[in-house]
PDB file of N, CA and C in Angstrom:
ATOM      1  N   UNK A   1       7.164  -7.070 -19.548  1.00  0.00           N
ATOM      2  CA  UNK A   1       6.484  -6.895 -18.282  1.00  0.00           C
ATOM      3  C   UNK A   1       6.410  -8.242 -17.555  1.00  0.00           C
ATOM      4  N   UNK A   2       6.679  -8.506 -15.715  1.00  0.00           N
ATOM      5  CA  UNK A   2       6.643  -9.765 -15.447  1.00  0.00           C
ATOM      6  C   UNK A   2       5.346  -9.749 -15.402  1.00  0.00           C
ATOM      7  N   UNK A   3       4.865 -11.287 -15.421  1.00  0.00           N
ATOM      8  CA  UNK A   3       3.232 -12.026 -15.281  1.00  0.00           C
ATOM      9  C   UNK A   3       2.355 -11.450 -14.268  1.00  0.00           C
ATOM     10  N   UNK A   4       3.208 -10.896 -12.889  1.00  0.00           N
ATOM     11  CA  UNK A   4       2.079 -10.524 -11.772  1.00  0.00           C
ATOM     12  C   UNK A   4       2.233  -8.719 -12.525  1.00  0.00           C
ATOM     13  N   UNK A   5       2.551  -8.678 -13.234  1.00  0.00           N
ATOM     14  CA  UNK A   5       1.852  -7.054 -13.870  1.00  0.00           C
ATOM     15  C   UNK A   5       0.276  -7.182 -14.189  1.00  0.00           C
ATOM     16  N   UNK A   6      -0.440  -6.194 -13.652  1.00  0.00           N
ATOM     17  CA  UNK A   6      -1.991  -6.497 -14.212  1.00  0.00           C
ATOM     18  C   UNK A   6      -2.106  -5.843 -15.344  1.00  0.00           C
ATOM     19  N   UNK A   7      -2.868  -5.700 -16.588  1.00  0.00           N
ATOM     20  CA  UNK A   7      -3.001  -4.881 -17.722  1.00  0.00           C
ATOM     21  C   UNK A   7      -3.502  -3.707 -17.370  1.00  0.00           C
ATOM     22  N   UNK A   8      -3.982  -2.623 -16.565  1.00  0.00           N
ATOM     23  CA  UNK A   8      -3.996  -1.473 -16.054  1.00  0.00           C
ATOM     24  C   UNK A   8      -2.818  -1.193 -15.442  1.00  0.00           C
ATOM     25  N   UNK A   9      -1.786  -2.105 -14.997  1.00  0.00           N
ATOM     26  CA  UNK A   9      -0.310  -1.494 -14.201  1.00  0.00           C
ATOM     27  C   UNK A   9       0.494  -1.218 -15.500  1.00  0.00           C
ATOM     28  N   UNK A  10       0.016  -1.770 -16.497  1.00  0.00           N
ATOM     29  CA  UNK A  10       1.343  -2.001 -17.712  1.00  0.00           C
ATOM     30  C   UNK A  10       0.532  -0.757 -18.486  1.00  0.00           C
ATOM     31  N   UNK A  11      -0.281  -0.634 -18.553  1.00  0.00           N
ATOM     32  CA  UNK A  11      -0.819   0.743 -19.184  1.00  0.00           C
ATOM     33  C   UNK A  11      -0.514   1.921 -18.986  1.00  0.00           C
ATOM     34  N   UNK A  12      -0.354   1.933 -17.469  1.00  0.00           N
ATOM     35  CA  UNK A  12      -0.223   2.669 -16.612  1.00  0.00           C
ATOM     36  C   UNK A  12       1.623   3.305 -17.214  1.00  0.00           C
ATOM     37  N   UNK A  13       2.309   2.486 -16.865  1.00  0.00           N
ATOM     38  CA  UNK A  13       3.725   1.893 -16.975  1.00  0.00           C
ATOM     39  C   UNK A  13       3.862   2.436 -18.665  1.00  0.00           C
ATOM     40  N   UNK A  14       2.850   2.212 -19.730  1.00  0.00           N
ATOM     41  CA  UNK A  14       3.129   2.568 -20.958  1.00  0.00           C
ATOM     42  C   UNK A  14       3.254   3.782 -20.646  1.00  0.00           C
ATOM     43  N   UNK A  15       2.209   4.550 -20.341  1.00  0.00           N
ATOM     44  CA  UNK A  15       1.596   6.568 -20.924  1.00  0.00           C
ATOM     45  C   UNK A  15       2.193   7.047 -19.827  1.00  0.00           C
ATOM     46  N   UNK A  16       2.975   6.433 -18.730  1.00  0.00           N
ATOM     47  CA  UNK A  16       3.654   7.875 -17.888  1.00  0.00           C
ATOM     48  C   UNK A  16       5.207   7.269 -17.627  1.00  0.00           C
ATOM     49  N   UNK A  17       4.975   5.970 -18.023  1.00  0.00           N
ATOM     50  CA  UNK A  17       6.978   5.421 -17.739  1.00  0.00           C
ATOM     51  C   UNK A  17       6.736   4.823 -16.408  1.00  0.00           C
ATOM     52  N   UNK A  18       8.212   4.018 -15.904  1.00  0.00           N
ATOM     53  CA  UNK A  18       8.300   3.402 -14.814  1.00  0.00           C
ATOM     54  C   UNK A  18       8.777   4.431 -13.871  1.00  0.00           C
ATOM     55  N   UNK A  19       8.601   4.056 -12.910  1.00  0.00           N
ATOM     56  CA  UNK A  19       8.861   5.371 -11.922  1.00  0.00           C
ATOM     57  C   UNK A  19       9.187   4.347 -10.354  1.00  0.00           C
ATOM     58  N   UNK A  20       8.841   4.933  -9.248  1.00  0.00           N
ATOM     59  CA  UNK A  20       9.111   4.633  -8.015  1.00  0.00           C
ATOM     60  C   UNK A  20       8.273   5.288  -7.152  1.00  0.00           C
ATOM     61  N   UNK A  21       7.004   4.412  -6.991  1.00  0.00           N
ATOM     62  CA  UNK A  21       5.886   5.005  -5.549  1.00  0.00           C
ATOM     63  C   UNK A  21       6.876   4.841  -4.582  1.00  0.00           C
ATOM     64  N   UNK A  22       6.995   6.412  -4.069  1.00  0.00           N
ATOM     65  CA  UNK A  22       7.870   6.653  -2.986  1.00  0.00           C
ATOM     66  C   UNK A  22       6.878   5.324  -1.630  1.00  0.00           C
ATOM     67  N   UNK A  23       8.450   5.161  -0.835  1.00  0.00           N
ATOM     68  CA  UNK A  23       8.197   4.074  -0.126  1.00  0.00           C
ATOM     69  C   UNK A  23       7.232   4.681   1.114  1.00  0.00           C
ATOM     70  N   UNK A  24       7.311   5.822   1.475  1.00  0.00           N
ATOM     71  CA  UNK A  24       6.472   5.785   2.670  1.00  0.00           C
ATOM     72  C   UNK A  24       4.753   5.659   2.204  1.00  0.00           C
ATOM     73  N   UNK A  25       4.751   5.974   1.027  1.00  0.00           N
ATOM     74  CA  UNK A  25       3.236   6.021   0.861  1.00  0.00           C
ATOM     75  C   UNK A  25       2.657   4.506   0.413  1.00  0.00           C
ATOM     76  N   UNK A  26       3.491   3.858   0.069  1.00  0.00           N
ATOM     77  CA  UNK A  26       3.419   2.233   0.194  1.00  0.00           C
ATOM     78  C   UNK A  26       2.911   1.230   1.130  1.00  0.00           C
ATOM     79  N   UNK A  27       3.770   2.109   2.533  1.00  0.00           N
ATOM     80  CA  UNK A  27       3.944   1.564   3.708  1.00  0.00           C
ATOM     81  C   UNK A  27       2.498   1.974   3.974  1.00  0.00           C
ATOM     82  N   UNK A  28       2.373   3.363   3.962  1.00  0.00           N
ATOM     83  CA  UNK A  28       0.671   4.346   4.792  1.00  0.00           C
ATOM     84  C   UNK A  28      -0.416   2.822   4.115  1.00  0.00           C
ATOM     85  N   UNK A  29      -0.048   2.970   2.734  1.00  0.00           N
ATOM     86  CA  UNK A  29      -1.181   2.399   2.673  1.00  0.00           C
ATOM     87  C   UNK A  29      -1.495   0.854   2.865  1.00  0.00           C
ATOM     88  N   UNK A  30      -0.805   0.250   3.283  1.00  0.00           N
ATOM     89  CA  UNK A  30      -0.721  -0.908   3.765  1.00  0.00           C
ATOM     90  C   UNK A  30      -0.993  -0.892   5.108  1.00  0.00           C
ATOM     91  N   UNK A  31      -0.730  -0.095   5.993  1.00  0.00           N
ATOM     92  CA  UNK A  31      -0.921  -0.004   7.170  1.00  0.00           C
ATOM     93  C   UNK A  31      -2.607   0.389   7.228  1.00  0.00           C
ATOM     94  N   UNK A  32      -2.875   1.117   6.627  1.00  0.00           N
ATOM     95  CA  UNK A  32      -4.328   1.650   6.776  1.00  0.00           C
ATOM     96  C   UNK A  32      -4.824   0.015   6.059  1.00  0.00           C
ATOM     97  N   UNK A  33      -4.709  -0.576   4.790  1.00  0.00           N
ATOM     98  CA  UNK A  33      -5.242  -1.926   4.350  1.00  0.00           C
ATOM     99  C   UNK A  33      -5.384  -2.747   5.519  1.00  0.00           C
ATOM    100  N   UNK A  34      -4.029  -3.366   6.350  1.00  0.00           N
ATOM    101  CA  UNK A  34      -4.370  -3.968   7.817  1.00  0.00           C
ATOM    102  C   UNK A  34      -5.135  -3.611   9.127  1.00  0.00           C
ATOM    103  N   UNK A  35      -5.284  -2.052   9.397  1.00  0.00           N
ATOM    104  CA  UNK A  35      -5.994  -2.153  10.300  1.00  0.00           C
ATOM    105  C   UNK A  35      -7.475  -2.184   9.772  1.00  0.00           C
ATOM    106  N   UNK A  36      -8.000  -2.019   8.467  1.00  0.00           N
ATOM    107  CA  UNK A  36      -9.012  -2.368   8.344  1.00  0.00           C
ATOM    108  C   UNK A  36      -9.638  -3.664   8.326  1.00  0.00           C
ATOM    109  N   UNK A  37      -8.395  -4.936   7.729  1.00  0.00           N
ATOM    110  CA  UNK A  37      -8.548  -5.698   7.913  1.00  0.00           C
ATOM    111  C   UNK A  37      -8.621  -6.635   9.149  1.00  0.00           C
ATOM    112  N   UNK A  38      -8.125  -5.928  10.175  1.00  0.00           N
ATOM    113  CA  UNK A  38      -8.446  -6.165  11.692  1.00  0.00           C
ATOM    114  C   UNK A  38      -9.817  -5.650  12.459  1.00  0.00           C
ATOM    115  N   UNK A  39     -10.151  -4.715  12.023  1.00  0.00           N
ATOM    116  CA  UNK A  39     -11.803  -4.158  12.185  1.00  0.00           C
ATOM    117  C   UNK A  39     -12.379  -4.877  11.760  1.00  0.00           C
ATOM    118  N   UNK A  40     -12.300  -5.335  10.556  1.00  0.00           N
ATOM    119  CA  UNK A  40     -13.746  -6.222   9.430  1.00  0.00           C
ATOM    120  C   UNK A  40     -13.582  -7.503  10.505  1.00  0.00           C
ATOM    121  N   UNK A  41     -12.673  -8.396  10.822  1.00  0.00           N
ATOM    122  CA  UNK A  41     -12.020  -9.396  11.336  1.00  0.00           C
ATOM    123  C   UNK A  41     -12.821  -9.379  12.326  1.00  0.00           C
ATOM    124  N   UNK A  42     -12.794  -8.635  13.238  1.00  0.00           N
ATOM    125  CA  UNK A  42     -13.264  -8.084  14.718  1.00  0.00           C
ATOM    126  C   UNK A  42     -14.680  -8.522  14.708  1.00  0.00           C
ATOM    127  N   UNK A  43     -15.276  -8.089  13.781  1.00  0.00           N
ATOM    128  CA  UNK A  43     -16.951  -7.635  13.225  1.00  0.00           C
ATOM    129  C   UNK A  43     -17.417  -9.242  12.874  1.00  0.00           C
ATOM    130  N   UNK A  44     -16.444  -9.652  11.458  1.00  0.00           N
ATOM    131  CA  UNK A  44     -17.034 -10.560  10.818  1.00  0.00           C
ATOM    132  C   UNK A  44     -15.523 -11.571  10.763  1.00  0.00           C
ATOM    133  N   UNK A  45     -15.594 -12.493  11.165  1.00  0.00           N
ATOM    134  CA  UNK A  45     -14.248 -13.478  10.875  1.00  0.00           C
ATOM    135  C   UNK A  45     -14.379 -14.259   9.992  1.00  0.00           C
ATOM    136  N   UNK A  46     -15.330 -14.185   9.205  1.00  0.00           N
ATOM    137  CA  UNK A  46     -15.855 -15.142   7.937  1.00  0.00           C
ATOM    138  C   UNK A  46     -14.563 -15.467   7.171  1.00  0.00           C
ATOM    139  N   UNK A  47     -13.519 -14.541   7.156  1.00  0.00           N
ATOM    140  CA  UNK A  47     -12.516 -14.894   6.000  1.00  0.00           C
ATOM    141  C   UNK A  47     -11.786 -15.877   6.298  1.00  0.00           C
ATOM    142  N   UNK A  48     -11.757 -16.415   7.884  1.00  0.00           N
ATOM    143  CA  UNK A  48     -10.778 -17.919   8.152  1.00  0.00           C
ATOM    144  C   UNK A  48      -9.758 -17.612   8.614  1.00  0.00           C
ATOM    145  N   UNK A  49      -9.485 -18.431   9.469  1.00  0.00           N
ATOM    146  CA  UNK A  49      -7.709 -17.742  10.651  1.00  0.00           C
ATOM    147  C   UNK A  49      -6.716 -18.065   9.424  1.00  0.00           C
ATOM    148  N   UNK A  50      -6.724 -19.195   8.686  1.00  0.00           N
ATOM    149  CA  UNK A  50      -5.551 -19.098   7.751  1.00  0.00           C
ATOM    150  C   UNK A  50      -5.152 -17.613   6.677  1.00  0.00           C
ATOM    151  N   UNK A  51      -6.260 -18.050   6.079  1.00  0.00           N
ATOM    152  CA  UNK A  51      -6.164 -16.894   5.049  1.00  0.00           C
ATOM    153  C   UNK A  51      -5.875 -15.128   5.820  1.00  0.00           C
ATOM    154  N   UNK A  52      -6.356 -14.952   6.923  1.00  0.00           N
ATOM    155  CA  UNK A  52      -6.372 -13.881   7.618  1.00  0.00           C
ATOM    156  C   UNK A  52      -5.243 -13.284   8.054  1.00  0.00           C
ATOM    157  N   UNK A  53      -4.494 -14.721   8.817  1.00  0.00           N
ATOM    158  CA  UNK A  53      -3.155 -14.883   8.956  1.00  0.00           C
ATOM    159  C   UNK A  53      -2.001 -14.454   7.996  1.00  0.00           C
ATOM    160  N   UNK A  54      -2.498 -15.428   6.754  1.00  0.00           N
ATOM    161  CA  UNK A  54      -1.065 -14.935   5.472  1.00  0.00           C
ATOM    162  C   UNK A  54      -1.911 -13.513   4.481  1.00  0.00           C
ATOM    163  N   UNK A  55      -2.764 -12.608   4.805  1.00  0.00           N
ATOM    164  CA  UNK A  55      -2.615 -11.534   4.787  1.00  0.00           C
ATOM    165  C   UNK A  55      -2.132 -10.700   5.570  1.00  0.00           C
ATOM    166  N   UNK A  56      -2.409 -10.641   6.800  1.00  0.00           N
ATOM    167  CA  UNK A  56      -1.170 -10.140   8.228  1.00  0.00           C
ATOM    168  C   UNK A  56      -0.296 -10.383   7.636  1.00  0.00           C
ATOM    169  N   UNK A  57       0.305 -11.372   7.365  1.00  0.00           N
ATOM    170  CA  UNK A  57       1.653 -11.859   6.894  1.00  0.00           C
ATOM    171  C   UNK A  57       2.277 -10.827   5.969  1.00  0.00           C
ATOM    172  N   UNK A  58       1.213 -10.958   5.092  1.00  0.00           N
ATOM    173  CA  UNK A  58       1.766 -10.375   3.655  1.00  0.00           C
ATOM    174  C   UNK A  58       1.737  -8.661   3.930  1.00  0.00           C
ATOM    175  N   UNK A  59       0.851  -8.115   4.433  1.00  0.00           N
ATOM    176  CA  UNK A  59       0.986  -6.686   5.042  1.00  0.00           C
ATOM    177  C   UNK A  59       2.166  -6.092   5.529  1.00  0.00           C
ATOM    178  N   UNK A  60       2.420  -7.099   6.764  1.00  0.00           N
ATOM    179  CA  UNK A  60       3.160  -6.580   7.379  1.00  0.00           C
ATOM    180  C   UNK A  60       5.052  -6.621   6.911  1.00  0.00           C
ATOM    181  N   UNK A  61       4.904  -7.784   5.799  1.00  0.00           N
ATOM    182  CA  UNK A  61       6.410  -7.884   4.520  1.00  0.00           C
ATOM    183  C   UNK A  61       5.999  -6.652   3.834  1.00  0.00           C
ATOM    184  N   UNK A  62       5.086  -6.093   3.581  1.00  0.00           N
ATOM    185  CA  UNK A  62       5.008  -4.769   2.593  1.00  0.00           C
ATOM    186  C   UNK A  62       5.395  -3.569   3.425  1.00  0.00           C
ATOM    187  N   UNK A  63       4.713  -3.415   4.603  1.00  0.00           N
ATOM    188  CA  UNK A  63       4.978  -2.487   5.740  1.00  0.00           C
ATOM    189  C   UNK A  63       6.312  -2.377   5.743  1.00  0.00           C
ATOM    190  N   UNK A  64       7.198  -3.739   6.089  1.00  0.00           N
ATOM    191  CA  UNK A  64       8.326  -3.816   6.078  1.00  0.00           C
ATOM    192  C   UNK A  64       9.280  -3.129   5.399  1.00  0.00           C
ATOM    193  N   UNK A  65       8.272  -3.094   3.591  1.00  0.00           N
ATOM    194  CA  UNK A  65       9.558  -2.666   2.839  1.00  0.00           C
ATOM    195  C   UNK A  65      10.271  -3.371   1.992  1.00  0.00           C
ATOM    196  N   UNK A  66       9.606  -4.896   2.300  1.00  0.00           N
ATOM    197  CA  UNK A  66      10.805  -6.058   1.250  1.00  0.00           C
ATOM    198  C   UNK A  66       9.846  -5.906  -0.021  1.00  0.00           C
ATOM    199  N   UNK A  67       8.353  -5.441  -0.655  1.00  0.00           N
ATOM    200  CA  UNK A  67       8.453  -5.394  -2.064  1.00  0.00           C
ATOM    201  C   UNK A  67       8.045  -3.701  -2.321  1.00  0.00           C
ATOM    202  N   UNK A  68       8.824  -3.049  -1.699  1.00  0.00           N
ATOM    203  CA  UNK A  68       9.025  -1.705  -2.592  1.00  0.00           C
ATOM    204  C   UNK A  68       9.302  -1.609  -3.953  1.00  0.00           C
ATOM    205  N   UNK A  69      10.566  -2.322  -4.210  1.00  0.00           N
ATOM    206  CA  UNK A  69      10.869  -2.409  -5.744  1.00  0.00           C
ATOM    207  C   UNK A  69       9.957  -2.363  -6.659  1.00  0.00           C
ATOM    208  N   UNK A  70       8.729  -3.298  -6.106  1.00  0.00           N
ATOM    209  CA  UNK A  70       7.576  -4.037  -7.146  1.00  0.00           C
ATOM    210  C   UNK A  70       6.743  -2.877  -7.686  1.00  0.00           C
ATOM    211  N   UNK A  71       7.091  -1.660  -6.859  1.00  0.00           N
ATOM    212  CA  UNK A  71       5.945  -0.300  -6.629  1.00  0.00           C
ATOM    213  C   UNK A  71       6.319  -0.098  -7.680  1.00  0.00           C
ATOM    214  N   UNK A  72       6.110   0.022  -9.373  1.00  0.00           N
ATOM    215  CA  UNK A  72       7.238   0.882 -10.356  1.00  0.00           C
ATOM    216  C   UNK A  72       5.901   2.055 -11.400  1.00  0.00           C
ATOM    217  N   UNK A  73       5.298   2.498 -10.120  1.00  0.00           N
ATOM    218  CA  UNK A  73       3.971   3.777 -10.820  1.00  0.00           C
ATOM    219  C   UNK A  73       4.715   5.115 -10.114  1.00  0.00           C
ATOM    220  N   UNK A  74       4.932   6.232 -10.950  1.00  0.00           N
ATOM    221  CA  UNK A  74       5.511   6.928 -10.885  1.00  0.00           C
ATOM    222  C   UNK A  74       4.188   7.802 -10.152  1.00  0.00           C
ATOM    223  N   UNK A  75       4.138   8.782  -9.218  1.00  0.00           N
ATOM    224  CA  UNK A  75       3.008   9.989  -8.889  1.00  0.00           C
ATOM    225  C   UNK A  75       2.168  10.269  -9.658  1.00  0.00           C
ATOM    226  N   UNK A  76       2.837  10.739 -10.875  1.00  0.00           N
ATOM    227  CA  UNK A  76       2.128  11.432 -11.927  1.00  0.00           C
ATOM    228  C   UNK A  76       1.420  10.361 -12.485  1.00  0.00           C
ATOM    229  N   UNK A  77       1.626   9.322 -12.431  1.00  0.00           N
ATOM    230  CA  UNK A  77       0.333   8.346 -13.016  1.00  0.00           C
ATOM    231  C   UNK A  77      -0.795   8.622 -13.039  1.00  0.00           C
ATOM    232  N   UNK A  78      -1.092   9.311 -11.550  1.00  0.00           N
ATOM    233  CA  UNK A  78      -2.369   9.287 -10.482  1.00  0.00           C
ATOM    234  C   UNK A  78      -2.847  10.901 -11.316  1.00  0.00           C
ATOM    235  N   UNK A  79      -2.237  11.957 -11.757  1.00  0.00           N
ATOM    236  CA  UNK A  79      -2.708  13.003 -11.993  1.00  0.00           C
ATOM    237  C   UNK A  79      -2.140  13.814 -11.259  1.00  0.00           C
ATOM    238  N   UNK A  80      -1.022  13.592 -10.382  1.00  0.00           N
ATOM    239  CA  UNK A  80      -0.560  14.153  -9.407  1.00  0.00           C
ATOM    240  C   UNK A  80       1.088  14.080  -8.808  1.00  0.00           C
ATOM    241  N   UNK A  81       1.778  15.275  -9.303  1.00  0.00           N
ATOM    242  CA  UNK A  81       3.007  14.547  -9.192  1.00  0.00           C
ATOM    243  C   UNK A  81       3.512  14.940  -8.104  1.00  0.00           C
ATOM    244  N   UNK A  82       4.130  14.708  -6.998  1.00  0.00           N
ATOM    245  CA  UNK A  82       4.352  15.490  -5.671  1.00  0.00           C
ATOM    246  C   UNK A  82       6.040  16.014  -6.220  1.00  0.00           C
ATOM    247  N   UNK A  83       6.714  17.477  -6.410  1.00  0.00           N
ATOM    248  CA  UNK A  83       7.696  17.635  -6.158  1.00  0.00           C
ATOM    249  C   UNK A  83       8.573  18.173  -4.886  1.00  0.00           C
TER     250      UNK A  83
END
């Protein structure tokens, strides 16, 4: 398992196998993660233009699509397998 695996992803990864979180639901939820993080922002800017910034950043590379690969939890992980 690489190092940024957390020990609940590799568990996960043990009892149902590697799989592929389909990419659009990757994207949904990243998109819903940023605009919340633009509301809280709005409200409270406590978190700092930098740091705020290279999360935008990092959102919007996921939105994108460049770490899909990294997604490797199959549906059925969740209790739920969509066919």
């Amino acid at each position: 398992m690489p190092d940024f695996i957390g020990e609940q992803t590799a568990n996960a990864i043990h009892n149902w196998g590697e799989g592929v979180t389909p990419p659009c639901l990757v994207k949904a939820y990243a998109q819903v993660k940023k605009s919340a993080l633009l509301a809280v922002n709005d409200v409270d800017p406590s978190l700092g233009i930098e740091i705020f910034k290279k999360v935008i950043e990092v959102l919007d590379r996921v939105i994108g699509g460049e770490f899909n690969h990294l997604f490797k939890l199959p549906l059925k992980q969740g209790g739920q397998e969509l066919v």
